[in-house]
N, C-alpha and C. Protein backbone atom coordinates (compact mmCIF):
# COMPACT_ATOMS: atom_id res chain seq x y z
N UNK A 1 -224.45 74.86 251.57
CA UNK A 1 -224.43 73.48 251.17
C UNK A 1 -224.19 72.59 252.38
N UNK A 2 -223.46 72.89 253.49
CA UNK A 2 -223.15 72.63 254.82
C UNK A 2 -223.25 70.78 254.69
N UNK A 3 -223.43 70.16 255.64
CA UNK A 3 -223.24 68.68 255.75
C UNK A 3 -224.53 67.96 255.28
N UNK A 4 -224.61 68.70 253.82
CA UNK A 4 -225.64 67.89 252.94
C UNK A 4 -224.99 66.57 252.14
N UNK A 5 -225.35 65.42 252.25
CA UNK A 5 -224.97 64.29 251.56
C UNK A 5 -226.29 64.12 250.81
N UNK A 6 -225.36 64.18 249.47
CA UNK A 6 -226.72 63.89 248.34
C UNK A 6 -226.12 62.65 247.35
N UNK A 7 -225.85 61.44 247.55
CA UNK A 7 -225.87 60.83 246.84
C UNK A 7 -226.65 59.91 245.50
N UNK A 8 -227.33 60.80 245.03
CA UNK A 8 -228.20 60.68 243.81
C UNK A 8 -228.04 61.96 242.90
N UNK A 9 -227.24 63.39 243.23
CA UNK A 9 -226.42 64.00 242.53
C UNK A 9 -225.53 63.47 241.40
N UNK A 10 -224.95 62.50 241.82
CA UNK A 10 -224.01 62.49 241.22
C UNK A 10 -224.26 60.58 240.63
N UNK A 11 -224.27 60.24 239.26
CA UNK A 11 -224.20 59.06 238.62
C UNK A 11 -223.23 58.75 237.68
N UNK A 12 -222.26 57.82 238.05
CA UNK A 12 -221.14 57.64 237.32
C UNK A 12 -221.33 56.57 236.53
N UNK A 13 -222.47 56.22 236.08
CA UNK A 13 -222.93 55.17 235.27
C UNK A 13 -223.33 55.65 233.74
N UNK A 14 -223.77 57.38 234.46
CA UNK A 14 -225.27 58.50 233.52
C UNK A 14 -224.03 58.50 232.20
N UNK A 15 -224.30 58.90 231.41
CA UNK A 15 -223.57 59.44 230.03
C UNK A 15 -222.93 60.09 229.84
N UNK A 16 -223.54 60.91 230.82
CA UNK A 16 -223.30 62.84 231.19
C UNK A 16 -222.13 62.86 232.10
N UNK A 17 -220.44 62.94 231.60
CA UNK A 17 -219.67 63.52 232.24
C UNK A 17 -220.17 63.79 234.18
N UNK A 18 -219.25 63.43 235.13
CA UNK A 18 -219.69 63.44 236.56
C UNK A 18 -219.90 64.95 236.61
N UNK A 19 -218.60 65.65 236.50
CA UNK A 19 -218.34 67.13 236.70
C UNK A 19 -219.56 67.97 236.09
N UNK A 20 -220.27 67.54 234.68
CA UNK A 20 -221.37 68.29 234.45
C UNK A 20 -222.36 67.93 235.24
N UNK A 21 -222.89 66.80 235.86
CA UNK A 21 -224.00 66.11 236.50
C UNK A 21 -223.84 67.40 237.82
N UNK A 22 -222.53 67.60 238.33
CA UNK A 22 -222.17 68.16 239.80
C UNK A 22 -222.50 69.65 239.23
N UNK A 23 -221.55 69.71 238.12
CA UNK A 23 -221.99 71.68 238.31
C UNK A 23 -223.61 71.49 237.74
N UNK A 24 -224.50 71.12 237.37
CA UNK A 24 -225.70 71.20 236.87
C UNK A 24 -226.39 70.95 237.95
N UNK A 25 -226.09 70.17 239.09
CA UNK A 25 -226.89 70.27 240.54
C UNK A 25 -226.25 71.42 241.28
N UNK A 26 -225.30 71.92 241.22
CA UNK A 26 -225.01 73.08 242.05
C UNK A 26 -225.91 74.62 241.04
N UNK A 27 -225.78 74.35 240.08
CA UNK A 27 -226.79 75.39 239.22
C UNK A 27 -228.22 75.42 239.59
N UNK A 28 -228.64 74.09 240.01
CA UNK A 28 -230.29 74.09 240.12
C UNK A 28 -230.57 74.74 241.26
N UNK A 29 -229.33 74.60 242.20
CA UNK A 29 -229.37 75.11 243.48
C UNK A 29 -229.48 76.89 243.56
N UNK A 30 -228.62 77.01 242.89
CA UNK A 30 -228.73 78.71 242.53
C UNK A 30 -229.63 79.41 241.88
N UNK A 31 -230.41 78.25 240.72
CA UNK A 31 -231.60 78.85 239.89
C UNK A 31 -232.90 78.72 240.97
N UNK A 32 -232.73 77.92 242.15
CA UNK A 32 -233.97 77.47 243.22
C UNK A 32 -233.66 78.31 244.28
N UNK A 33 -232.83 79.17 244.17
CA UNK A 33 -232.82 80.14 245.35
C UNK A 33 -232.23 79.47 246.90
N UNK A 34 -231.61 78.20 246.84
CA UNK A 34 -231.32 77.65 247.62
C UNK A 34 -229.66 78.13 247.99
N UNK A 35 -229.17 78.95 246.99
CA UNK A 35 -227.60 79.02 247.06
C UNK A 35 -227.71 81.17 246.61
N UNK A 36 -227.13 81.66 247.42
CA UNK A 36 -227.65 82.69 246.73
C UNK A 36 -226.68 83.76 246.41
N UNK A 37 -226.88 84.79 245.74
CA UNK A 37 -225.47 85.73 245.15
C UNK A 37 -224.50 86.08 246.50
N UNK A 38 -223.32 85.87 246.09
CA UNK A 38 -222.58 86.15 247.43
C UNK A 38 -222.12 84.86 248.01
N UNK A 39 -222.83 84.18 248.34
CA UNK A 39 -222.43 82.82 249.31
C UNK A 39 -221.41 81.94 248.29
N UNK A 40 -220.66 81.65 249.40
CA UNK A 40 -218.97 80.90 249.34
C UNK A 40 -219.55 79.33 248.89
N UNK A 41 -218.72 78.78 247.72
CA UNK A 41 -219.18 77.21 247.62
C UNK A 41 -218.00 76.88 248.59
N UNK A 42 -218.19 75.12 248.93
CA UNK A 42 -217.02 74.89 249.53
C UNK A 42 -215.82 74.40 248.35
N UNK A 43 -215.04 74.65 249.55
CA UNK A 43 -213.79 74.18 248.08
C UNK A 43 -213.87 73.14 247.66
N UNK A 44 -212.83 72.44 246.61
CA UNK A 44 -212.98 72.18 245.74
C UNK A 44 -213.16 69.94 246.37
N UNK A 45 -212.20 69.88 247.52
CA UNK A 45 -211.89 68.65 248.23
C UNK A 45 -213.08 68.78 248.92
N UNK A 46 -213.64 69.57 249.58
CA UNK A 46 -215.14 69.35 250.25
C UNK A 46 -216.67 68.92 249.23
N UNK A 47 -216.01 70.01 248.46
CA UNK A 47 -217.07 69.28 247.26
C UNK A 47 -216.93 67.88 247.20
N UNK A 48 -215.85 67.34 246.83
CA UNK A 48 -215.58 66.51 246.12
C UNK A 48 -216.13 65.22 247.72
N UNK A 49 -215.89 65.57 248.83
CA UNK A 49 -215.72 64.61 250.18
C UNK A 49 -217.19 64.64 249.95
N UNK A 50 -218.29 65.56 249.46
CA UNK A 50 -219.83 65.67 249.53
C UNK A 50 -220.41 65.26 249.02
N UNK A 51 -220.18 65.06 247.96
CA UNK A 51 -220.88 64.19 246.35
C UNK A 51 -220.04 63.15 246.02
N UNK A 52 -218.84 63.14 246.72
CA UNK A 52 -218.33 61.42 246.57
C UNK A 52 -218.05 61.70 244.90
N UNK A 53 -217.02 62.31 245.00
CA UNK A 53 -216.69 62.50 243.46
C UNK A 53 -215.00 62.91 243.59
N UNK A 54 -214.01 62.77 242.91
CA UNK A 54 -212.84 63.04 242.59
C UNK A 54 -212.68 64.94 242.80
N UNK A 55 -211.72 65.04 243.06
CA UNK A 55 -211.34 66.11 243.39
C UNK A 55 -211.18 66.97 241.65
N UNK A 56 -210.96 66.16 240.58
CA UNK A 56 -210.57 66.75 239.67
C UNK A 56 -211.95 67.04 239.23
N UNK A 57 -212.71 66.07 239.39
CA UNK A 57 -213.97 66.39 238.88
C UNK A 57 -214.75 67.51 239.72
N UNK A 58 -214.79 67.85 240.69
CA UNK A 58 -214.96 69.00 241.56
C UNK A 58 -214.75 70.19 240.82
N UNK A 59 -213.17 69.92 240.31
CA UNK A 59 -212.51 71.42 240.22
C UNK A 59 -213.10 71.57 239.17
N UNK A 60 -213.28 70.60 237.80
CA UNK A 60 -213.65 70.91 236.77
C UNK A 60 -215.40 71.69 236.53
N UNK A 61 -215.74 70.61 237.74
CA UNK A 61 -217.70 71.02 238.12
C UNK A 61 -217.37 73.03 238.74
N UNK A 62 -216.63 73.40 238.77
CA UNK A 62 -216.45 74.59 239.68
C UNK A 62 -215.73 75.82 238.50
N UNK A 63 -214.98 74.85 237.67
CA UNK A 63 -214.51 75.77 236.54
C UNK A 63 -215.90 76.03 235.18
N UNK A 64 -216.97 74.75 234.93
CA UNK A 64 -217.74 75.54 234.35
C UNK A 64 -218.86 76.10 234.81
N UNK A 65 -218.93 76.09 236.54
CA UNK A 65 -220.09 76.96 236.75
C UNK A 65 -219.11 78.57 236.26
N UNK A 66 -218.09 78.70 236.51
CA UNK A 66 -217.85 79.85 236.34
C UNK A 66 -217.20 80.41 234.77
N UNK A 67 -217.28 79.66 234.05
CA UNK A 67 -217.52 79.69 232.61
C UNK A 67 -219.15 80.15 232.30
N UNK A 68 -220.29 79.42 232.89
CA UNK A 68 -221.35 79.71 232.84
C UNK A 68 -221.68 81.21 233.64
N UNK A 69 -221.12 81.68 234.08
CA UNK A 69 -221.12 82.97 234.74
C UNK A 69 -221.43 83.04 236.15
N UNK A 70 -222.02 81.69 237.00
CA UNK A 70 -222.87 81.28 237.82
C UNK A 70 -221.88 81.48 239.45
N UNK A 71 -220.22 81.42 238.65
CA UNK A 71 -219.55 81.43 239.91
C UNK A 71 -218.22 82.33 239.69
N UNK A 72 -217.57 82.97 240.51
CA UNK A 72 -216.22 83.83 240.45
C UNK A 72 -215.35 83.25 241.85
N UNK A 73 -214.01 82.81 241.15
CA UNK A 73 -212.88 82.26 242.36
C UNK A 73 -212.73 84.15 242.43
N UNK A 74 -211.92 84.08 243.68
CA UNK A 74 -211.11 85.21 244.12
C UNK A 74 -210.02 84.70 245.06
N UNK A 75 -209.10 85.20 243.80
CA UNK A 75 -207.75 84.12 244.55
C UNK A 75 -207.29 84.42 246.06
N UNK A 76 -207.13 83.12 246.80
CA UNK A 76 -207.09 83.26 248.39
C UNK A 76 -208.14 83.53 248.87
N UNK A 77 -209.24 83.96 248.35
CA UNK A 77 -210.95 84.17 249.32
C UNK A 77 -211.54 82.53 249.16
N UNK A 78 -211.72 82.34 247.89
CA UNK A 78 -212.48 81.47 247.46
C UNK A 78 -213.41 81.86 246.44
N UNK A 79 -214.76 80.86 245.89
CA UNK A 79 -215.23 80.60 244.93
C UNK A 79 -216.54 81.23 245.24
N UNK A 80 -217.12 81.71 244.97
CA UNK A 80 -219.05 82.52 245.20
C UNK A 80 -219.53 82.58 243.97
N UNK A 81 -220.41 82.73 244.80
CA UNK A 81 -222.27 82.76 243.49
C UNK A 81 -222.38 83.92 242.63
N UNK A 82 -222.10 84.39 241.84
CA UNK A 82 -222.20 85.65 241.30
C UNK A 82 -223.76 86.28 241.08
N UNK A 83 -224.13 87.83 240.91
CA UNK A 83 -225.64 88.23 240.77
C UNK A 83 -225.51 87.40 239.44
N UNK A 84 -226.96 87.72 239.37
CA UNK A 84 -227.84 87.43 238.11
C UNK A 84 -227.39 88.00 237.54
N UNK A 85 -227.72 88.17 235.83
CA UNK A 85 -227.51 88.95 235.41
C UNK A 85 -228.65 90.08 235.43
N UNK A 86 -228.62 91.62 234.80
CA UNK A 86 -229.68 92.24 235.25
C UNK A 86 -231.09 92.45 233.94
N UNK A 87 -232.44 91.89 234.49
CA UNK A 87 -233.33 91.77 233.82
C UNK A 87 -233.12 93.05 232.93
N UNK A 88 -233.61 92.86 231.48
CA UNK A 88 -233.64 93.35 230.25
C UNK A 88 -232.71 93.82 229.71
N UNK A 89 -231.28 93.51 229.91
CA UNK A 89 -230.26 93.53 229.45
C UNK A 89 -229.72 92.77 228.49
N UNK A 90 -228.86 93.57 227.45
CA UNK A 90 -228.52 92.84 226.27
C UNK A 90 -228.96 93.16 225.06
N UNK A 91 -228.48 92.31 223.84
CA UNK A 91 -228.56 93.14 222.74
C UNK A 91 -229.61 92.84 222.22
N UNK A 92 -230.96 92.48 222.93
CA UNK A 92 -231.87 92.31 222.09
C UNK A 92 -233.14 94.01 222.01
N UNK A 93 -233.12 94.05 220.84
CA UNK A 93 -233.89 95.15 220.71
C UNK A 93 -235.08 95.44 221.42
N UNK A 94 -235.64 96.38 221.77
CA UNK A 94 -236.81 96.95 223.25
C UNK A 94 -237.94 97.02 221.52
């Protein structure tokens, strides 16, 4: 994500909660191959210094990528991209 300023990420005008607007652009990033399994997001105040958004809203944009499965903290490492999940898996019948 490095010293990307994207200010059109984020609209505090939109309807849509900031923190979802933020984790839903950090998702597109991961579904576009731009962010990839393994790689470290920045924490939670860098986020927040990047998209010009509150720190709470950061943490919250960071708690449901990883509700969505998309991210895993590891306490004292930090926050990463988790794999995919693995094609044809699950309970749907073959």
């Amino acid at each position: 994500m490095g010293d990307d300023r994207d200010d059109s990420v984020v609209d505090p005008s939109a309807p849509e909660y900031v923190y979802v607007q933020l984790a839903n652009a950090i998702a597109a990033q991961i579904e576009s191959g731009r962010l990839q399994p393994g790689a470290r997001l920045p924490g939670e105040r860098e986020l927040a210094e990047q998209y010009r958004v509150s720190v709470t809203s950061a943490r919250r944009a960071v708690e449901d990528l990883r509700e969505r499965g998309l991210a895993r903290t590891l306490h004292g490492r930090g926050t990463f991209i988790t794999e995919p999940p693995a094609a044809g898996r699950g309970d749907a019948p073959e």
